[in-house]
N, C-alpha and C. Protein backbone atom coordinates (compact mmCIF):
# COMPACT_ATOMS: atom_id res chain seq x y z
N UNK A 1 21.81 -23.69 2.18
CA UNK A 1 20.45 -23.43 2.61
C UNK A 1 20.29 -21.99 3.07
N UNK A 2 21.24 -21.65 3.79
CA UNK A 2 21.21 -19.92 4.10
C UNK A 2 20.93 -19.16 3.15
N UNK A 3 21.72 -19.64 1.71
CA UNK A 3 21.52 -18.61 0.81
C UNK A 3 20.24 -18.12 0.08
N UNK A 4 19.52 -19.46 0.44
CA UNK A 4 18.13 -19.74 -0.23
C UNK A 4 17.48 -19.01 0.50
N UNK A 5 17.73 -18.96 2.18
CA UNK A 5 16.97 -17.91 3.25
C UNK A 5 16.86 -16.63 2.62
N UNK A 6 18.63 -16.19 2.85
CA UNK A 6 18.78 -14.77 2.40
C UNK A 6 17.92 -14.21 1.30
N UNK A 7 18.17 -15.10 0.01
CA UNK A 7 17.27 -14.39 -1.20
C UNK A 7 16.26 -14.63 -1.02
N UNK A 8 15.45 -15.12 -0.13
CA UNK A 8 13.90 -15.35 0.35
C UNK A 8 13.64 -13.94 1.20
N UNK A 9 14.12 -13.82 2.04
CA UNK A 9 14.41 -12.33 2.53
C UNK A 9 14.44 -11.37 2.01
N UNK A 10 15.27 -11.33 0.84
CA UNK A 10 15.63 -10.18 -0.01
C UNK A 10 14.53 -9.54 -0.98
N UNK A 11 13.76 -10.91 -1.30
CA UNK A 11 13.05 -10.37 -2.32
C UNK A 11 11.67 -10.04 -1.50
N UNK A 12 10.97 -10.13 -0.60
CA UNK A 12 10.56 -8.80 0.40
C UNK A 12 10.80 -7.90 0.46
N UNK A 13 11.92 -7.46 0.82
CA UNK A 13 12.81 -6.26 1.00
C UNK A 13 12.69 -5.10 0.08
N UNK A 14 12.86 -6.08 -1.15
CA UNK A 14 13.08 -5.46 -2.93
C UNK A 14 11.86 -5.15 -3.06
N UNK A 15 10.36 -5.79 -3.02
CA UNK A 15 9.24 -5.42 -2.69
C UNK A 15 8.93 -4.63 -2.43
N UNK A 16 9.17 -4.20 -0.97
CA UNK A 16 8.64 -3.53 0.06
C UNK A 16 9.46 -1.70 -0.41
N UNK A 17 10.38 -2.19 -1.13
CA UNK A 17 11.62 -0.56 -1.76
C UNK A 17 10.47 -0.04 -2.47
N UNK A 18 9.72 -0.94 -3.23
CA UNK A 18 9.37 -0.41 -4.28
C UNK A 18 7.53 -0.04 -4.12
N UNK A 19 7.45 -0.13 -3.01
CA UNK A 19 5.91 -0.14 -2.74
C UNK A 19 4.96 1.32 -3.42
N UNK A 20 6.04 2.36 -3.11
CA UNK A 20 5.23 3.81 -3.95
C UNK A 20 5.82 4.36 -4.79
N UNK A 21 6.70 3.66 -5.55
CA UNK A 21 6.78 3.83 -7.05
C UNK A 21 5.80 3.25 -8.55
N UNK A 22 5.65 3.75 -8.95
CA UNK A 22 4.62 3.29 -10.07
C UNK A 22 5.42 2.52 -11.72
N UNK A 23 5.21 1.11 -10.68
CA UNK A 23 5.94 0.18 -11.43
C UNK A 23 5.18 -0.98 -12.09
N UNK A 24 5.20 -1.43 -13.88
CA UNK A 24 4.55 -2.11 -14.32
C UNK A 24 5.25 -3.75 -13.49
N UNK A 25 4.54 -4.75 -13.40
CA UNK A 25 5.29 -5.89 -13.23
C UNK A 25 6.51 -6.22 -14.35
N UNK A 26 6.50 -5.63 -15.19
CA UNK A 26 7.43 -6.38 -16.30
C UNK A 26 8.61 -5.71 -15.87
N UNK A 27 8.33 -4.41 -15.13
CA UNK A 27 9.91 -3.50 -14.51
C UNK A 27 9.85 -4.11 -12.73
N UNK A 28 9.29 -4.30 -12.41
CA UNK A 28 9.25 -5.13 -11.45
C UNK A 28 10.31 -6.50 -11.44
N UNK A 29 9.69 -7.05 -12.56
CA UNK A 29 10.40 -8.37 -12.82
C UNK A 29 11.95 -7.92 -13.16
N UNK A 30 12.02 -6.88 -14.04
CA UNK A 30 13.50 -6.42 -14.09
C UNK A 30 14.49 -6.39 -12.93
N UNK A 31 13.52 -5.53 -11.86
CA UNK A 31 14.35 -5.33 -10.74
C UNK A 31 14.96 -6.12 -10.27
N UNK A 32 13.74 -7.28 -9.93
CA UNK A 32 13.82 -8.29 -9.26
C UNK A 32 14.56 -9.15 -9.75
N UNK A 33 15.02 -8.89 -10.96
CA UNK A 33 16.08 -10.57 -11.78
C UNK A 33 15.43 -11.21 -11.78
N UNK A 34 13.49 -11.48 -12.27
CA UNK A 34 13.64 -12.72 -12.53
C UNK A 34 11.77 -12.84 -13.86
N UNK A 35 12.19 -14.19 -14.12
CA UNK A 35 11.42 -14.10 -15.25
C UNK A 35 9.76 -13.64 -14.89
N UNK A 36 8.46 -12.77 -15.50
CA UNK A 36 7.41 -12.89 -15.01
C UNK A 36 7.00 -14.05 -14.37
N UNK A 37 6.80 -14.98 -14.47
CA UNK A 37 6.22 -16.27 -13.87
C UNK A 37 6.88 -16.42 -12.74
N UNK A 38 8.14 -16.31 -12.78
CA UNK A 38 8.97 -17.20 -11.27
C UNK A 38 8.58 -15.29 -10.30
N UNK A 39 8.20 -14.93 -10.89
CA UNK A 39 7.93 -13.18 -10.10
C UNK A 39 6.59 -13.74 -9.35
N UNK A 40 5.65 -14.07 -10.34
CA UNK A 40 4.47 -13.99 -9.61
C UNK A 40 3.95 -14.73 -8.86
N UNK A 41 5.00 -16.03 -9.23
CA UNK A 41 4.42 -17.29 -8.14
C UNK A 41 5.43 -16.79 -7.03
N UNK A 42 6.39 -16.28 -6.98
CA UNK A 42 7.27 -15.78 -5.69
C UNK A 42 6.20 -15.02 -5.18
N UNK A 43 5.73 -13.91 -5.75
CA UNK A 43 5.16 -12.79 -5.14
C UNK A 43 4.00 -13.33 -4.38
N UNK A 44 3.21 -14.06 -4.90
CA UNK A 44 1.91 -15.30 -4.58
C UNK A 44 2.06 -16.06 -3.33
N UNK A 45 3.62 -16.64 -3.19
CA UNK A 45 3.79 -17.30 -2.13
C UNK A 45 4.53 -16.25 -0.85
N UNK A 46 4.83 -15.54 -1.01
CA UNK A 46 5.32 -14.73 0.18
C UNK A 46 4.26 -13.06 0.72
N UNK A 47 3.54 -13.40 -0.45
CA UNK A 47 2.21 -11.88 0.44
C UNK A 47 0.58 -12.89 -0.33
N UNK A 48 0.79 -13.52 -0.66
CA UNK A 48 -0.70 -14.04 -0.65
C UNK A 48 -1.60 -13.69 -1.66
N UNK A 49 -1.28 -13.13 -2.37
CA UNK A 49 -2.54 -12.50 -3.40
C UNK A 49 -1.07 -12.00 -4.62
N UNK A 50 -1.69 -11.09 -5.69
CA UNK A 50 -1.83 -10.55 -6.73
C UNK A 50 -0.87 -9.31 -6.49
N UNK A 51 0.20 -8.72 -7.27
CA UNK A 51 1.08 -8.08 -6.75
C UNK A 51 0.41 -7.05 -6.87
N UNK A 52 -0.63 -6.92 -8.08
CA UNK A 52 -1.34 -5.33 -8.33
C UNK A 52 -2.49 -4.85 -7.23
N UNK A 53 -3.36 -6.13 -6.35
CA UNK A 53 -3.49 -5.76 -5.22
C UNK A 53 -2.84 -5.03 -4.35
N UNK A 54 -1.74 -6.84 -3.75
CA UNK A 54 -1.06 -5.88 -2.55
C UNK A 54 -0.70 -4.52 -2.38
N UNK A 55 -0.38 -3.75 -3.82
CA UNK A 55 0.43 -2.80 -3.80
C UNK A 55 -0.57 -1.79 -3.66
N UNK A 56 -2.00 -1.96 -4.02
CA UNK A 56 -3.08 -1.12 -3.98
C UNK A 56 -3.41 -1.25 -2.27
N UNK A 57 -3.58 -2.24 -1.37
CA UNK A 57 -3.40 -2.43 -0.11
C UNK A 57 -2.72 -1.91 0.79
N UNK A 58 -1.38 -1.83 0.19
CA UNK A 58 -0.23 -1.08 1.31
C UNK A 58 -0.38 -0.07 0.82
N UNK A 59 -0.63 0.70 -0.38
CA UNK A 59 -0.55 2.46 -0.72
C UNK A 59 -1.65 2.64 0.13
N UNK A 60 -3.13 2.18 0.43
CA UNK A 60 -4.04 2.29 1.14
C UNK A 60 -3.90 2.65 2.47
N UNK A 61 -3.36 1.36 3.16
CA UNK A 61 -2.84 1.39 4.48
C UNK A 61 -1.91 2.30 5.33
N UNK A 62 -0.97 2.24 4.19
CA UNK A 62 -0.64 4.24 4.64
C UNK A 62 -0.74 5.29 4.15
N UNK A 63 -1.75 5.56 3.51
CA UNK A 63 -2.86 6.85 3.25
C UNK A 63 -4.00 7.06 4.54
N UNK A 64 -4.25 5.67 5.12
CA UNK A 64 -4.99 5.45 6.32
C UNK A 64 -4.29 6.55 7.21
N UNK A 65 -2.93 5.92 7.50
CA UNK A 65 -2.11 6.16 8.44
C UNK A 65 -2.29 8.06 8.38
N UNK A 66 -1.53 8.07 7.33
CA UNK A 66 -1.43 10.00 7.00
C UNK A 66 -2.71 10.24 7.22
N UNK A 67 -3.71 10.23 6.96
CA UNK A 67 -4.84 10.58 6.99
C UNK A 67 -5.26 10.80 8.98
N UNK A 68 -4.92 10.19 9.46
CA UNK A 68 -4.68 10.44 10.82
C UNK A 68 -3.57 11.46 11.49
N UNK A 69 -2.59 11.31 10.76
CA UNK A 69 -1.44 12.10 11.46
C UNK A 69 -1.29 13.29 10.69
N UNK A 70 -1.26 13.33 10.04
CA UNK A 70 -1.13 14.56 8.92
C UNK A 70 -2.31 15.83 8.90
N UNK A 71 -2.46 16.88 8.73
CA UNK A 71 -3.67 17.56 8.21
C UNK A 71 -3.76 17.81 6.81
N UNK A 72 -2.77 17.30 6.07
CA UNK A 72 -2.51 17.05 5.06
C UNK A 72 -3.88 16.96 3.90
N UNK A 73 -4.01 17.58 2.82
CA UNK A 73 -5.64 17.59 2.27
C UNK A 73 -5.71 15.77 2.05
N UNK A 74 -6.32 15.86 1.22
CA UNK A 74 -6.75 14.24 0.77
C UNK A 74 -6.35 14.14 -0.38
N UNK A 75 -6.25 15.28 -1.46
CA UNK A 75 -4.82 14.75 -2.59
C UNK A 75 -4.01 14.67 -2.17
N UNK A 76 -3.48 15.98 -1.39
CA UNK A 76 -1.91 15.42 -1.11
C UNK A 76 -1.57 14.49 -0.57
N UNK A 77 -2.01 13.59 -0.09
CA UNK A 77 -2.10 12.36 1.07
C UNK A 77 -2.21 11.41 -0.54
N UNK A 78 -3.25 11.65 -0.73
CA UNK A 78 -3.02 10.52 -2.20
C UNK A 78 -1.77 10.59 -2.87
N UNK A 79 -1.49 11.77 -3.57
CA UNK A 79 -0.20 11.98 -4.57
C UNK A 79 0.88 11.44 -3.77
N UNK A 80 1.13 11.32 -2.13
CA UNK A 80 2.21 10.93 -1.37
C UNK A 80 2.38 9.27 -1.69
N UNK A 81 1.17 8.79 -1.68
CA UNK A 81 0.70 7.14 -1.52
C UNK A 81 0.85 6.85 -3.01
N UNK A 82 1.09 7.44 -4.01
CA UNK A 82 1.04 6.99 -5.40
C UNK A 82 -0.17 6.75 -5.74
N UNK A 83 -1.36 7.82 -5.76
CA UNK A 83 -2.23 7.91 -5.82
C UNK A 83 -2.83 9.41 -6.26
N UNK A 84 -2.42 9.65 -7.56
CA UNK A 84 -2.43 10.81 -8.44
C UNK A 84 -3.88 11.39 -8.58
N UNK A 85 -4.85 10.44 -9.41
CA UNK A 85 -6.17 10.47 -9.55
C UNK A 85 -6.84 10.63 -8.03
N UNK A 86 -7.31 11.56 -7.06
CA UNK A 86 -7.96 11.35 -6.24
C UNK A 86 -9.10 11.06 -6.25
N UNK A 87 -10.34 10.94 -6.84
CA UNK A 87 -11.71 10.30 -7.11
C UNK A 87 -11.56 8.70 -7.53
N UNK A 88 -10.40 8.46 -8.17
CA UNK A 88 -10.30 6.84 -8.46
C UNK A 88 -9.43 6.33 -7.00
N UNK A 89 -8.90 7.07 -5.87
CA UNK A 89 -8.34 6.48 -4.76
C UNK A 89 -9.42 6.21 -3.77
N UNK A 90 -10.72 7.38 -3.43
CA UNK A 90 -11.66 7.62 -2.83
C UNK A 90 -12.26 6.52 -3.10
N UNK A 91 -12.11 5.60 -4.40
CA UNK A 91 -13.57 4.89 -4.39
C UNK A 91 -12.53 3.80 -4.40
N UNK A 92 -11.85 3.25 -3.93
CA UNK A 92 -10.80 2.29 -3.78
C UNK A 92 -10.40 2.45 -2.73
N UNK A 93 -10.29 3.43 -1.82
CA UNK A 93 -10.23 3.26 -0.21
C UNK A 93 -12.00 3.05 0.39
N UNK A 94 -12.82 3.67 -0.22
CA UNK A 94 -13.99 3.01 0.43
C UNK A 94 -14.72 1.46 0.27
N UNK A 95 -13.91 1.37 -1.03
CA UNK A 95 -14.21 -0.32 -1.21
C UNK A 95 -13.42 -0.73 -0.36
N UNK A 96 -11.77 -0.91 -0.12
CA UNK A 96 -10.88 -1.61 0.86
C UNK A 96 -11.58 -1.19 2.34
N UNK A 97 -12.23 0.01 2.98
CA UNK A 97 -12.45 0.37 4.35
C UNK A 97 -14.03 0.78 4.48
N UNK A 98 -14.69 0.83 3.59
CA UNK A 98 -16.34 0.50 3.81
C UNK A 98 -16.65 1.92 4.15
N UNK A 99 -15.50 3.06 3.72
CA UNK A 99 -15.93 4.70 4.55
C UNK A 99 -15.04 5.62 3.10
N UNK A 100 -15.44 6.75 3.08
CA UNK A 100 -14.53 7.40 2.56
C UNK A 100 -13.18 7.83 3.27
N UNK A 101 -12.16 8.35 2.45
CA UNK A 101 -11.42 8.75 3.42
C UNK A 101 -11.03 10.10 4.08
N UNK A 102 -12.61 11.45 3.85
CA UNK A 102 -12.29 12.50 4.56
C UNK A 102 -13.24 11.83 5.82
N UNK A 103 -14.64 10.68 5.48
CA UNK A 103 -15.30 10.22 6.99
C UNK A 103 -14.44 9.35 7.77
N UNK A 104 -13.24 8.56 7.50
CA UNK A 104 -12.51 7.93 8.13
C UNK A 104 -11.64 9.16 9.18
N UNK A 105 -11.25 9.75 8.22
CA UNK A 105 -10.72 11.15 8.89
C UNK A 105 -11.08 11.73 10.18
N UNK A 106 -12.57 11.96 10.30
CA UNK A 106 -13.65 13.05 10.62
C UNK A 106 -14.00 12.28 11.83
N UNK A 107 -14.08 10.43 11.73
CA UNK A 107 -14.60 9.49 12.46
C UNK A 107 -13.31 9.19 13.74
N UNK A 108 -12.15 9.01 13.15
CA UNK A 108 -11.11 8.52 13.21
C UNK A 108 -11.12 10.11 14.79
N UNK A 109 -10.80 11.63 14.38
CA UNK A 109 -11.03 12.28 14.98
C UNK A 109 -11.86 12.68 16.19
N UNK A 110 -13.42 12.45 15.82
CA UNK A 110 -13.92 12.18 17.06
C UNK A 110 -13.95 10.81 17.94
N UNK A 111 -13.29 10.02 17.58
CA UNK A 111 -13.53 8.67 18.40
C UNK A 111 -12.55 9.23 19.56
N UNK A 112 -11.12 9.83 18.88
CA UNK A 112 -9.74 10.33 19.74
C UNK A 112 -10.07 11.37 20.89
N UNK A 113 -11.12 12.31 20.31
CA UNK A 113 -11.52 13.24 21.21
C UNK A 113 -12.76 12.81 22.05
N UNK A 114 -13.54 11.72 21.98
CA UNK A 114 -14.48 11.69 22.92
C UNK A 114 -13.55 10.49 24.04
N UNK A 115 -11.89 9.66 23.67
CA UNK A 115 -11.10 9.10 24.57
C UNK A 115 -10.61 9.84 25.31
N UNK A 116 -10.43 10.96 24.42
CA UNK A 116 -9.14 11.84 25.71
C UNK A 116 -9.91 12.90 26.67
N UNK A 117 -11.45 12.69 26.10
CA UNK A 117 -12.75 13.18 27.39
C UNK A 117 -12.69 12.25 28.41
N UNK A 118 -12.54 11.29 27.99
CA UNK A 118 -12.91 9.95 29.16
C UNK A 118 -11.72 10.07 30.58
């Protein structure tokens, strides 16, 4: 039964390696050892959705992140996230966050500076 844990574990892990590399599922499935189907119903049951989502989700989520910490422009913040095309990321972070991401930026900035007034 452990072992079943472990490779339940693992293949997260193997996932999560591969989050900003630009990988078709069929090299995916390579990685992973295992056939498309037993990939996607794995992938289905341990993050919930569609692997070509999630992976559009987490490159998102930390482009968010940089986009705060970084002064980094907004391509380079894309090209970091695996996100080459910057006009096709812009309109795919404002669909996932309802803002662009130089006003998330800009917003994100003054919210910090009217706290550290307080």
């Amino acid at each position: 039964m452990s072992n079943i844990d472990s490779s339940e574990g693992n293949f997260e892990v193997e996932i999560y390696d591969y989050v900003f590399e630009d990988l078709s599922i069929r090299e995916l499935t390579e990685r992973t050892n295992r056939s498309q189907t037993s990939f996607k119903k794995e992938f289905q049951r341990h993050f919930e959705m569609p692997p070509h989502k999630w992976f559009i989700r987490q490159r998102l989520n930390h482009l968010r992140l940089l986009l705060i910490a970084s002064s980094k422009s907004i391509s380079e913040i894309g090209n970091a996230c695996s996100f080459p095309n910057t006009s096709h990321y812009i309109k795919l972070f404002k669909k996932e966050f309802g803002i662009t991401p130089a006003n998330y930026r800009c917003q994100y900035a003054r919210q910090h500076a009217e706290e550290l007034a307080e």
